[in-house]
Protein backbone atom coordinates (compact mmCIF):
# COMPACT_ATOMS: atom_id res chain seq x y z
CA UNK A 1 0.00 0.00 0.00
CA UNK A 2 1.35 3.04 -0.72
CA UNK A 3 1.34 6.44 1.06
CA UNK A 4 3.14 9.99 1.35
CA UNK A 5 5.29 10.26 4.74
CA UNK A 6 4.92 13.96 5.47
CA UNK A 7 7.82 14.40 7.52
CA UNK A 8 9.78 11.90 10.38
CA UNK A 9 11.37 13.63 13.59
CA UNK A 10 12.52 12.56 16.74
CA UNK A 11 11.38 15.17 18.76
CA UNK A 12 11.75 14.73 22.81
CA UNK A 13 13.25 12.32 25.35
CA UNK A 14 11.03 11.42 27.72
CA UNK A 15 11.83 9.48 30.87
CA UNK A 16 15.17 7.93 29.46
CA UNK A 17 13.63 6.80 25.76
CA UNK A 18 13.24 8.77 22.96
CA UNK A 19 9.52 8.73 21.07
CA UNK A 20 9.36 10.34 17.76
CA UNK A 21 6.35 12.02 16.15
CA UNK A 22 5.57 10.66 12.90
CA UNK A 23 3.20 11.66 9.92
CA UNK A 24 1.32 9.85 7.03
CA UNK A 25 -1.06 10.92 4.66
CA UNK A 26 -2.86 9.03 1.97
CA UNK A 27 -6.06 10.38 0.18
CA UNK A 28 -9.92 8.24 0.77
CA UNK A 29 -13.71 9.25 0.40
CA UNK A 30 -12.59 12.47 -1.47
CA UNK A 31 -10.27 14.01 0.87
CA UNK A 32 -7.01 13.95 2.50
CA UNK A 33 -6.65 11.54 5.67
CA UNK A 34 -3.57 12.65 7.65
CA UNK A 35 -2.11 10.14 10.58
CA UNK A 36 0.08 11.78 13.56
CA UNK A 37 1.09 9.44 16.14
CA UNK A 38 3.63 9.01 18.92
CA UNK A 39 5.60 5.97 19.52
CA UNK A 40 9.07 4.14 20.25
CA UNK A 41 12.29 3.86 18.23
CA UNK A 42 11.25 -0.04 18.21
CA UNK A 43 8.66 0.14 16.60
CA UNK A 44 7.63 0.34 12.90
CA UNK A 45 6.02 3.39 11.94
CA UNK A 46 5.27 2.53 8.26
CA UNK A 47 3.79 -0.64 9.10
CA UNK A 48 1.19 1.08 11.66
CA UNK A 49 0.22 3.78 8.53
CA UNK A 50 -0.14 0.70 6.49
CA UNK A 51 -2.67 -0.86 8.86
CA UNK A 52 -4.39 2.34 9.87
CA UNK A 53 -5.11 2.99 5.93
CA UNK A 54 -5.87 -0.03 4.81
CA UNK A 55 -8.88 -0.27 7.24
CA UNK A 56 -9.67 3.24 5.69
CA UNK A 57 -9.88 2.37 2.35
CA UNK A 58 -12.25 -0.65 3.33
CA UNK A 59 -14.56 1.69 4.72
CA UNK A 60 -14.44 4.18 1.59
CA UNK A 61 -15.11 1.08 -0.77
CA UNK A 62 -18.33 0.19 1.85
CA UNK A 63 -19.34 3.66 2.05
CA UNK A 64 -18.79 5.34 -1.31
CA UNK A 65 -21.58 6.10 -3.66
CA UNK A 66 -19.44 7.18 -6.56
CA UNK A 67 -16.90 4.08 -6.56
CA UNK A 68 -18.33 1.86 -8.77
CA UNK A 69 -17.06 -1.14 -7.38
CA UNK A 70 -18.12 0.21 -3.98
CA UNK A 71 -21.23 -1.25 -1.50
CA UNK A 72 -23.31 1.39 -1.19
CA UNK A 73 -22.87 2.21 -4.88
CA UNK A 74 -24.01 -1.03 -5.95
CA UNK A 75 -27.34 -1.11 -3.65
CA UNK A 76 -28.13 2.27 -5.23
CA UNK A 77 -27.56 0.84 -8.76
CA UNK A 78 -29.31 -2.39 -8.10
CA UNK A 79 -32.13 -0.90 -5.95
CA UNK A 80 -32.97 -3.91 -4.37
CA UNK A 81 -36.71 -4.15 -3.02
CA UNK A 82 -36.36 -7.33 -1.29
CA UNK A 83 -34.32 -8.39 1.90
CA UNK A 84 -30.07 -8.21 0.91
CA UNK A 85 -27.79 -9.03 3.02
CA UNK A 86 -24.96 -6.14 3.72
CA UNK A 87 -21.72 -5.69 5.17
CA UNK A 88 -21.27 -5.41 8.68
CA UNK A 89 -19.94 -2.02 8.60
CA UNK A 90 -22.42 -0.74 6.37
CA UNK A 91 -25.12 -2.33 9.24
CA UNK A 92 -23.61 -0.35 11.71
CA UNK A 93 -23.73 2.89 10.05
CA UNK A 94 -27.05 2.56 8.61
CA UNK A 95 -27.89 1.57 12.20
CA UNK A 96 -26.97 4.69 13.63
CA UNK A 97 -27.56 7.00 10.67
CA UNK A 98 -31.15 5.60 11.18
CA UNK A 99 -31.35 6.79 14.75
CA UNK A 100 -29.75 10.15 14.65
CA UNK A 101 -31.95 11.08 11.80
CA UNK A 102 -34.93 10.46 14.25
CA UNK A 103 -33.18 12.39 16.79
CA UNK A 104 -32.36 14.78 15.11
CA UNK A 105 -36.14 15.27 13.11
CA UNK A 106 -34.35 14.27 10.23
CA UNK A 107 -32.48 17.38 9.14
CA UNK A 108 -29.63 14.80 9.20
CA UNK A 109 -30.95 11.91 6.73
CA UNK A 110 -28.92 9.17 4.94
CA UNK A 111 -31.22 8.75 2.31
CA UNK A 112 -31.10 11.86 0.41
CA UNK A 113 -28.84 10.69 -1.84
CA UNK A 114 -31.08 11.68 -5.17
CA UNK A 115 -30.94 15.12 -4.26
CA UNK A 116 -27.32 14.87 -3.35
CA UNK A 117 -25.78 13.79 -6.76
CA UNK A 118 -28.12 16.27 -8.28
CA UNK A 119 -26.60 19.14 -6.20
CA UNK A 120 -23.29 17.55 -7.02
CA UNK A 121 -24.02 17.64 -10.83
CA UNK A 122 -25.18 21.36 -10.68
CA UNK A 123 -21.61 22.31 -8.77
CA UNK A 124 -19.62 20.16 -11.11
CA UNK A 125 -20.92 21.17 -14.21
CA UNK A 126 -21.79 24.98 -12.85
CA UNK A 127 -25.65 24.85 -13.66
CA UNK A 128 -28.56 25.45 -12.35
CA UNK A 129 -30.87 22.22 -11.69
CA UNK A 130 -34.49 22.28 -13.41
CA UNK A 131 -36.99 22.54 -11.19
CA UNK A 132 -38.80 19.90 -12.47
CA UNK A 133 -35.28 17.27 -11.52
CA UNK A 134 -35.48 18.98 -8.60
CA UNK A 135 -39.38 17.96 -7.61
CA UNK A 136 -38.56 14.05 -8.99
CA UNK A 137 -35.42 13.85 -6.75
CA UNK A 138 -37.02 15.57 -3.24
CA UNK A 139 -39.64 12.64 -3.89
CA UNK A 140 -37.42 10.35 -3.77
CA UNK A 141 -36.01 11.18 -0.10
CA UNK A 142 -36.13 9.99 3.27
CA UNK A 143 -35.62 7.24 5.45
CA UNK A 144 -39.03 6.02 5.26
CA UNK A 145 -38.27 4.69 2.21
CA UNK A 146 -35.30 2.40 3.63
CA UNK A 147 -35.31 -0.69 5.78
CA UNK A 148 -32.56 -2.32 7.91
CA UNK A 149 -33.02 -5.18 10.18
CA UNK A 150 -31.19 -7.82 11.81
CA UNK A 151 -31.30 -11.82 11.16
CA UNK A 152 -29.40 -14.26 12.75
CA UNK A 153 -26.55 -11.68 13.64
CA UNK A 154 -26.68 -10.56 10.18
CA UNK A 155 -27.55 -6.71 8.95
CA UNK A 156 -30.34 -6.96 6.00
CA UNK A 157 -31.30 -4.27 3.75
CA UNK A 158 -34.06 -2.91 1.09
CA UNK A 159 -35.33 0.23 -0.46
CA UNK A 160 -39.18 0.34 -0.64
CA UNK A 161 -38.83 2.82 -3.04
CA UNK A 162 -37.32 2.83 -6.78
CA UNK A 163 -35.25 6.03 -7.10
CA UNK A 164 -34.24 6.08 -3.65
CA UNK A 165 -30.31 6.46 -2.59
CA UNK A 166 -28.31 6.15 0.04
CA UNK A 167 -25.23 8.98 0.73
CA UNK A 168 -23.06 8.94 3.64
CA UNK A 169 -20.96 12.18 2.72
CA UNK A 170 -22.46 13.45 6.24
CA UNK A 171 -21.50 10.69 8.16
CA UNK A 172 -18.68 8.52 6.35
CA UNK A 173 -15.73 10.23 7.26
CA UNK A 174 -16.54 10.74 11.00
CA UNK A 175 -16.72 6.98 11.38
CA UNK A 176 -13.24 6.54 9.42
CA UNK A 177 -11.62 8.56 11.59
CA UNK A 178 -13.08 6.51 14.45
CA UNK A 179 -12.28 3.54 13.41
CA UNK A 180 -8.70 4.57 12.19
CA UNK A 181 -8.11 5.88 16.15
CA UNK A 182 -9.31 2.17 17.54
CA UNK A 183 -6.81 0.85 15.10
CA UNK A 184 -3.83 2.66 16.80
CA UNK A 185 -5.23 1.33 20.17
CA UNK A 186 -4.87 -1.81 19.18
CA UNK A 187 -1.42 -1.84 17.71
CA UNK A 188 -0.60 -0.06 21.06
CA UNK A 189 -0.40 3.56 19.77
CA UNK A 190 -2.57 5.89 22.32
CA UNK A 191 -1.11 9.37 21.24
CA UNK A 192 -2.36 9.68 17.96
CA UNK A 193 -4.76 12.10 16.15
CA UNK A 194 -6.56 11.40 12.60
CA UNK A 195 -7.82 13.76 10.22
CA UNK A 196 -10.22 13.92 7.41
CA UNK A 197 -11.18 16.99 6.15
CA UNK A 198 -13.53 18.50 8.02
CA UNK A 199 -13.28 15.16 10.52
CA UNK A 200 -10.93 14.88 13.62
CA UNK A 201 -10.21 12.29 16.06
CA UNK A 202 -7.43 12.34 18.67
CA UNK A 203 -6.43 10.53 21.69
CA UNK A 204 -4.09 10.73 24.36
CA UNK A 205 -2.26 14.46 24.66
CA UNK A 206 1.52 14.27 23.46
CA UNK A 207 4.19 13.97 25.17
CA UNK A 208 4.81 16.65 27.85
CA UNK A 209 1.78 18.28 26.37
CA UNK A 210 -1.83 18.93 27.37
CA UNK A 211 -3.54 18.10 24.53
CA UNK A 212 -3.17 18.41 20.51
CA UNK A 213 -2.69 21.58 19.16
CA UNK A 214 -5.65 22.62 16.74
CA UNK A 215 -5.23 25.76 15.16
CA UNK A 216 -8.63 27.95 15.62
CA UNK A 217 -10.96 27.93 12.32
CA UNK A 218 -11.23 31.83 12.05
CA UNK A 219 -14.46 31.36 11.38
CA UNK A 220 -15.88 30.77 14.44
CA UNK A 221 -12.97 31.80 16.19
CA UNK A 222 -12.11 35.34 15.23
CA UNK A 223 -9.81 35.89 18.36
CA UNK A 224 -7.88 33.51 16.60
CA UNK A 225 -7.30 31.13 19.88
CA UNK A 226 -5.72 28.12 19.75
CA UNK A 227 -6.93 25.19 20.94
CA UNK A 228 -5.56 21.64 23.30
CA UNK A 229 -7.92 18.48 22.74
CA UNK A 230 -7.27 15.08 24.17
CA UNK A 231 -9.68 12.01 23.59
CA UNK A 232 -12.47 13.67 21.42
CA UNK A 233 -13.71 14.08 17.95
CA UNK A 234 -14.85 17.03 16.13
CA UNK A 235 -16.59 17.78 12.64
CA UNK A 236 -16.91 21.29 11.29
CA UNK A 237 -20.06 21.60 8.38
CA UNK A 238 -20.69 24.71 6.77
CA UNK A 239 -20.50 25.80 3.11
CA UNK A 240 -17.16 27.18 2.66
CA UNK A 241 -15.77 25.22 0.38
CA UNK A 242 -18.40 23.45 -1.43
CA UNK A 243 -21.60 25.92 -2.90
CA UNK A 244 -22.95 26.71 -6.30
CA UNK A 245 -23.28 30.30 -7.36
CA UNK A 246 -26.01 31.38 -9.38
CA UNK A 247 -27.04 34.66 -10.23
CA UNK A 248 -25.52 36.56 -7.69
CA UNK A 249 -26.89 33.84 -5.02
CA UNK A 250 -24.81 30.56 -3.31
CA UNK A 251 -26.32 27.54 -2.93
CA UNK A 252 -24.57 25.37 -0.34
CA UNK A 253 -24.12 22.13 -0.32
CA UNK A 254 -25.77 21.30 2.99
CA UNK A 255 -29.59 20.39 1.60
CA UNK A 256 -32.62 20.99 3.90
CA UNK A 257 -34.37 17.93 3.99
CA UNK A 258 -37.99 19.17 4.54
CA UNK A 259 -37.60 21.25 1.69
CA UNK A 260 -34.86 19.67 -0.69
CA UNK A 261 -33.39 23.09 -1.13
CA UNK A 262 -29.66 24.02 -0.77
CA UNK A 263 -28.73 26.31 2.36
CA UNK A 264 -28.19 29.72 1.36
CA UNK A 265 -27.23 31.44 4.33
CA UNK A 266 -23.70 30.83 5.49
CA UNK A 267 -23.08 28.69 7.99
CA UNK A 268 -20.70 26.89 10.26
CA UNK A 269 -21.23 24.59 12.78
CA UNK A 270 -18.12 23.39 14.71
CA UNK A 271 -19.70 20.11 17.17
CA UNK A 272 -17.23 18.29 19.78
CA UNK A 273 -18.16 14.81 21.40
CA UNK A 274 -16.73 11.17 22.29
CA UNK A 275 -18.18 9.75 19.05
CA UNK A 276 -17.16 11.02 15.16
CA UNK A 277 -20.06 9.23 13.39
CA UNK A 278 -22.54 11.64 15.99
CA UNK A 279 -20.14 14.55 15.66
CA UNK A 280 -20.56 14.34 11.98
CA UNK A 281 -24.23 13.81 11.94
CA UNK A 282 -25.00 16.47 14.15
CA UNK A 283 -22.53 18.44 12.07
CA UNK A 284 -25.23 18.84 9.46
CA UNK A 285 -28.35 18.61 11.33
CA UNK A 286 -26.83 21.82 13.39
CA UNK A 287 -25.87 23.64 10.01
CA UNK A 288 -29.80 23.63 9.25
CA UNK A 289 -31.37 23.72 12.96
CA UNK A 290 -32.50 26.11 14.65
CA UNK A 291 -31.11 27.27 18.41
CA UNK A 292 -34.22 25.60 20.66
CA UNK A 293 -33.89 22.45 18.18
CA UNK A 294 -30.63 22.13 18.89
CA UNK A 295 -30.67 22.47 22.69
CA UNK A 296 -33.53 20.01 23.11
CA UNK A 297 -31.28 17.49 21.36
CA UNK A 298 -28.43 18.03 23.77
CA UNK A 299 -30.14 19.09 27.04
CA UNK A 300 -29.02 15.50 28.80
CA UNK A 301 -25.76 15.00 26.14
CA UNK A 302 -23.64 17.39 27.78
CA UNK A 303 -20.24 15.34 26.28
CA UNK A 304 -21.23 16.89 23.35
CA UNK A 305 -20.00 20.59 22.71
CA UNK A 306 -21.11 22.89 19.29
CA UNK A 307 -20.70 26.80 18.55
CA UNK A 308 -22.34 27.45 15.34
CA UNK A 309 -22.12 30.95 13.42
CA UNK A 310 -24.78 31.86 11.34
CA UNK A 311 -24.17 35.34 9.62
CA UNK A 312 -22.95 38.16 12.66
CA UNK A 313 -24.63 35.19 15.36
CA UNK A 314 -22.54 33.50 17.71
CA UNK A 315 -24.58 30.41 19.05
CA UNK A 316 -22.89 27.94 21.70
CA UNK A 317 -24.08 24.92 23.66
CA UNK A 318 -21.95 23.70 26.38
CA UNK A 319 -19.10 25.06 24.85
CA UNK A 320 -18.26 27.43 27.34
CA UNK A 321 -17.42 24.23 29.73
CA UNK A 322 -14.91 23.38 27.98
């Protein structure tokens, strides 16, 4: 497997033995993943990267729905109406995409995927969709029109719709980085930190240190303050990077799902918790929330932090215990 070795330095001693930092990156599921862990002289840093990634690219060929050769591709090609059996992964993320959609009154939904790619057309090719596609595809919406159950230990799957498709760009990458983190546990590696994008994980602090060093995004954090975090996740949404102007206007790429229409007031929601498959979901379904929504959801899930800005409006839940 091959992937790009940043940069290599021994850095501190600490306690008699020396532990280096070390730094992979390798891109998956559109973006760049970046791996920086602690560890020993002894052991073998490239081999760790290797392992860390390859359960990463797994995921991205479970997950994708532009891979042709990937899972959740195929079930939206195939659009199978009777019982299919499905990865375990893809279980488990259904699973929980399925519940924090309820939570969250579905403005997060994993099965919004026909107005997804049709958004993704209009920013690729720089158009403006016809209404018209744009009534067919919000009809074709919603995770009433998906099933998922369990038989003899094994996840099942159907649409009960034709048209219907499934798109975990709001979700995908917060589990990676999950999963990529339980992966340096395991090989013994507890100072590590794993990013995707808009998608962090990180556990133990660094040596000598009190946590990782994230750099403040200046758009929520104007007094440009820097920031220590030590066994968390975050996910930043917002439309800063991905939109569609048209005529003066910009159409993000955050969709509300009540109304299939693109956000079009900026946006950014920054949400901190123990889990980066809820950070990520909640990520989105804060973007398009409003304030009392949002508080309802985390009156008794006070591990999980968010400061959104909306236009000149600071709005923060919990945060300030931080």
């Amino acid at each position: 497997m091959k992937f790009t070795v940043l940069f290599l330095i021994v850095i501190l001693m600490l306690r008699g033995q020396s532990d280096s930092l070390y730094v992979f990156s390798k891109p998956a599921m559109g973006t760049l993943f970046q791996l920086h862990f602690y560890a020993e002289k002894e052991v073998n840093p490239e081999l760790i990267a290797e392992k860390v990634f390859e359960r990463i690219i797994h995921l991205d060929y479970v997950l994708s729905d532009y891979k042709e050769d990937a899972e959740v591709y195929q079930l939206n090609i195939r659009q199978p109406l009777e019982w299919q059996d499905i990865s375990a992964e893809l279980g488990f993320v259904l699973e929980n995409s399925i519940k924090w959609s309820k939570i969250s009154g579905h403005f997060f939904d994993p099965a919004l995927g026909s107005l997804t790619h049709l958004w993704r057309r209009a920013r690729r090719r720089n158009e403006f969709p016809a209404d018209s596609l744009q009534s067919m595809a919000k009809n074709n919406v919603g995770i009433q029109h998906i099933a998922l159950r369990k038989k003899d230990n094994e996840y099942q799957f159907k649409f009960k719709k034709k048209g219907v498709k499934l798109d975990f760009g709001g979700i995908g990458k917060g589990y990676a980085v999950d999963e990529a983190l339980k992966i340096c546990k395991q090989l013994g590696i507890r100072s590590a930190m794993i990013s995707a994008g808009s998608s962090l994980a990180v556990g133990k602090a660094p040596p000598l240190k009190k946590g990782w060093l994230i750099k403040p995004d200046t758009a929520l954090f104007s007094f440009a303050q820097n920031r220590y975090i030590k066994h968390t996740t975050q996910s930043i949404s917002g439309d800063q990077q991905q939109f569609l102007e048209w005529e003066g206007k910009r159409y993000s790429h955050l969709l509300h799902p009540l109304t299939g229409k693109p956000l079009t007031e900026g946006t950014t929601c920054l949400v901190e918790g123990p889990d980066g498959l809820i950070t990520d979901a909640l990520g989105t379904a804060f973007s398009l929330m409003d304030q009392e929504g949002m508080k309802r959801i985390l009156l008794f899930r006070k591990r999980i932090k968010v400061i959104c800005k909306r236009g000149n409006q600071l709005i923060d839940i919990h945060w300030k215990n931080k």
